[in-house]
C-alpha atoms as a PDB file:
ATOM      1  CA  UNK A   1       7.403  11.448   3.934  1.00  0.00           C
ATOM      2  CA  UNK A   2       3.969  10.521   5.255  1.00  0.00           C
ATOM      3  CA  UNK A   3       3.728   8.674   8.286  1.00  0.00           C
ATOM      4  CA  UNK A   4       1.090   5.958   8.561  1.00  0.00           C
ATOM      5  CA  UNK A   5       0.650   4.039  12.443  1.00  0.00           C
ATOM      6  CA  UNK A   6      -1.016   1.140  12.057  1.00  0.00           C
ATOM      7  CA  UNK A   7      -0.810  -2.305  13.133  1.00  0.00           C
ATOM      8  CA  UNK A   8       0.238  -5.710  10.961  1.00  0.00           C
ATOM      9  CA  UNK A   9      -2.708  -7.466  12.780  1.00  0.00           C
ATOM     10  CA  UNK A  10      -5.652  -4.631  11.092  1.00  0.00           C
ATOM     11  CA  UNK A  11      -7.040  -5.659   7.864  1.00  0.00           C
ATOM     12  CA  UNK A  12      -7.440  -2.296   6.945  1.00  0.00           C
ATOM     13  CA  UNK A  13      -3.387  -1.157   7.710  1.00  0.00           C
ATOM     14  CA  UNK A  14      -2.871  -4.470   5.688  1.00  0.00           C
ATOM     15  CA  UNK A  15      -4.666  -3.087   2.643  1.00  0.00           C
ATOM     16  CA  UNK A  16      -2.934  -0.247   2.829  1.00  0.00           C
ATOM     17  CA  UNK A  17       0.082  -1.910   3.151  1.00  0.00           C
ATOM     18  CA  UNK A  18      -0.170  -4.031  -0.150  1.00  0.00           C
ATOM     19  CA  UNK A  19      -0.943  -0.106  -2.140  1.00  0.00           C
ATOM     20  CA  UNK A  20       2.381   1.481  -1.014  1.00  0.00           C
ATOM     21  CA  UNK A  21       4.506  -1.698  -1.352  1.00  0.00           C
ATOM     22  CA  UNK A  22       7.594   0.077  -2.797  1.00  0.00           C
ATOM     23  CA  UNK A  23       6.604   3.952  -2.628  1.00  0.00           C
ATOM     24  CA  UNK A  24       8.861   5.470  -0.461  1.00  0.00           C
ATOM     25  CA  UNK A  25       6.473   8.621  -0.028  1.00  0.00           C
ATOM     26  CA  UNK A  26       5.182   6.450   3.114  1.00  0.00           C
ATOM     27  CA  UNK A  27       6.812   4.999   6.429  1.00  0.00           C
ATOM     28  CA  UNK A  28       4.549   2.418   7.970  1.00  0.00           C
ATOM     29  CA  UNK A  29       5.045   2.317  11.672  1.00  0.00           C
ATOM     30  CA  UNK A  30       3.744  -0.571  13.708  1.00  0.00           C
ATOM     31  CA  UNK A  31       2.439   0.464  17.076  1.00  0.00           C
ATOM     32  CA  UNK A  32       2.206  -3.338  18.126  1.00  0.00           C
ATOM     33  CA  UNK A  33       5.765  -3.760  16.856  1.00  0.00           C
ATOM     34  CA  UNK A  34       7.651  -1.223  19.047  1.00  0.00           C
ATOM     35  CA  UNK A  35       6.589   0.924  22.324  1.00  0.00           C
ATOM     36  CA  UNK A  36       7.723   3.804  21.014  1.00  0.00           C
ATOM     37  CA  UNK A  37       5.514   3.874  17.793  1.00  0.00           C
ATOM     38  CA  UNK A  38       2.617   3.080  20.471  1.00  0.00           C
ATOM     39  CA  UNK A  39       3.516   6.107  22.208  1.00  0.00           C
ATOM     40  CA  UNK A  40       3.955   8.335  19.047  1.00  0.00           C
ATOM     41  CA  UNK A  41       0.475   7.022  18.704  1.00  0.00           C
ATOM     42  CA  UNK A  42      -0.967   8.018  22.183  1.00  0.00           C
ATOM     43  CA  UNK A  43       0.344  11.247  21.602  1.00  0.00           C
ATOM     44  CA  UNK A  44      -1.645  11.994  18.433  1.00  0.00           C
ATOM     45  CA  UNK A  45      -4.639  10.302  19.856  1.00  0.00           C
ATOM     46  CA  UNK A  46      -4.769  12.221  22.803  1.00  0.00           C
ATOM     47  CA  UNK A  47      -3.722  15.272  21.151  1.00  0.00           C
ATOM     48  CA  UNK A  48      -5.278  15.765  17.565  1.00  0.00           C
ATOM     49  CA  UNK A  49      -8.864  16.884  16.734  1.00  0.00           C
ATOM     50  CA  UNK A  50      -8.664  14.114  14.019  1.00  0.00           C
ATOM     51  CA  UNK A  51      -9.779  11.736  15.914  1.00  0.00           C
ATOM     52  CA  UNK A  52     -12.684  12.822  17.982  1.00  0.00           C
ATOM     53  CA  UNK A  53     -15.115  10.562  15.991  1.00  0.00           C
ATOM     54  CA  UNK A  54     -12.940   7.562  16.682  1.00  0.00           C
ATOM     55  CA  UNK A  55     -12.837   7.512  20.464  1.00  0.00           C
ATOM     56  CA  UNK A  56     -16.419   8.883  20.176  1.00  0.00           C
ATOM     57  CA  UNK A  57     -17.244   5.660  18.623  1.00  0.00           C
ATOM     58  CA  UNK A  58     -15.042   3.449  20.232  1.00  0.00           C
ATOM     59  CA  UNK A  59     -12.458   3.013  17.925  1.00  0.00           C
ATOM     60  CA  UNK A  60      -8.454   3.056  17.805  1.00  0.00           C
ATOM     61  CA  UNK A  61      -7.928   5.345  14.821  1.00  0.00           C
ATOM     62  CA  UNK A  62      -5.253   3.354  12.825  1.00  0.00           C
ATOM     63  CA  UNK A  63      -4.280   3.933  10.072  1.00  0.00           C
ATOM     64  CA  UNK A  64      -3.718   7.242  11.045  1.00  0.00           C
ATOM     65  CA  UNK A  65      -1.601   9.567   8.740  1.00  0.00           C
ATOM     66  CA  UNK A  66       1.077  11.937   9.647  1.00  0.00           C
ATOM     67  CA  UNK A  67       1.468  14.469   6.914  1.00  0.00           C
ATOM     68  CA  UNK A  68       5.025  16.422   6.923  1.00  0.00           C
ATOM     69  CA  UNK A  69       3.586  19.675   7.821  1.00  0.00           C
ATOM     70  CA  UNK A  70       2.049  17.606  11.095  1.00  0.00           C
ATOM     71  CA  UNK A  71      -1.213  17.694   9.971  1.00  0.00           C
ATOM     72  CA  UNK A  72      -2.825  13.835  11.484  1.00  0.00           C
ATOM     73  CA  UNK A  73      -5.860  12.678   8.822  1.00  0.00           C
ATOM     74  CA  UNK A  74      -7.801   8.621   9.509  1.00  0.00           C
ATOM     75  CA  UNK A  75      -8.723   9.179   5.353  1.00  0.00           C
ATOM     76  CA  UNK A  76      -6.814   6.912   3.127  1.00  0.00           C
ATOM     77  CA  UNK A  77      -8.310   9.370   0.429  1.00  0.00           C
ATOM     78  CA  UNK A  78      -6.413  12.153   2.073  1.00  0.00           C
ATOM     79  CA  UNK A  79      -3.122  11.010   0.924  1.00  0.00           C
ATOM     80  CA  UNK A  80      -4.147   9.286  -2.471  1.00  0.00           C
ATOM     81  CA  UNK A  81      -4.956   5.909  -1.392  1.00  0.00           C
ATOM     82  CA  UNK A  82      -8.323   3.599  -1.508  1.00  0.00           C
ATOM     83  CA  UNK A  83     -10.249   2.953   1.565  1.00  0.00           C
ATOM     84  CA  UNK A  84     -10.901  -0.255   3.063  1.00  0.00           C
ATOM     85  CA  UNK A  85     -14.611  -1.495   2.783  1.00  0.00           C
ATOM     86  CA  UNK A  86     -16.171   0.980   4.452  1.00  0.00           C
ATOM     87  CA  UNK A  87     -19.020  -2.084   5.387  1.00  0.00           C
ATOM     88  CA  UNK A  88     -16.211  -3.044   7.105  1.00  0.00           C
ATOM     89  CA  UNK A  89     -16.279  -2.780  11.159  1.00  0.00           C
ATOM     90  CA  UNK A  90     -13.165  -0.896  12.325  1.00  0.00           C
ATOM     91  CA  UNK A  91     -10.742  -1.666  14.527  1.00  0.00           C
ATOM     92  CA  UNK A  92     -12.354  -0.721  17.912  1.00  0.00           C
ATOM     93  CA  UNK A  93     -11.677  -1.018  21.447  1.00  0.00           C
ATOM     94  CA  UNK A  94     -14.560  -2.156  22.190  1.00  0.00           C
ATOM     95  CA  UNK A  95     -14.012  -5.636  20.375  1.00  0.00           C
ATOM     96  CA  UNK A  96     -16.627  -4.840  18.022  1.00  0.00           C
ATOM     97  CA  UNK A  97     -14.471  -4.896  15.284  1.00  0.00           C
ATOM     98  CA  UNK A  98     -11.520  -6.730  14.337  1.00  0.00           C
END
């Protein structure tokens, strides 16, 4: 099962969201929903290579996908789904986007 962290309140989790309605390939974990999705988060944030361009730009790195063999991707593409606009600001820390 792929993992995807991600947040109800992110238009691009929400796409995502509405192209896995009913495959149960993914789990969708909220990190707003529950503290300990946040800090399953953290942990791959502060600990996976994957997301060196995101905090170099500012931004929070969700959706992020957990592949079963722990491999941590930010590419929709990666696991067979469509991006989000990519005209689209991301979610950032920064309030820049979303």
């Amino acid at each position: 099962m792929i993992k995807i962290y991600g947040m109800k309140t992110c238009p691009h989790c929400v796409y995502l969201d509405e192209q896995i309605a009913g495959d149960d390939r993914f789990q969708v974990l909220d990190i707003g929903e529950h503290v300990r999705y946040m800090r399953e988060f953290i942990h791959l944030r502060d600990t996976s290579p994957a997301f060196d361009n995101a905090k170099e730009v500012g931004d929070v790195g969700i959706p992020c996908f957990l592949l079963e063999d722990g491999t941590v991707t930010l590419k929709p593409e990666d696991v067979g789904l469509r991006e989000y606009d990519p005209e689209a600001p991301s979610c950032s820390l920064d309030g820049k986007g979303c």
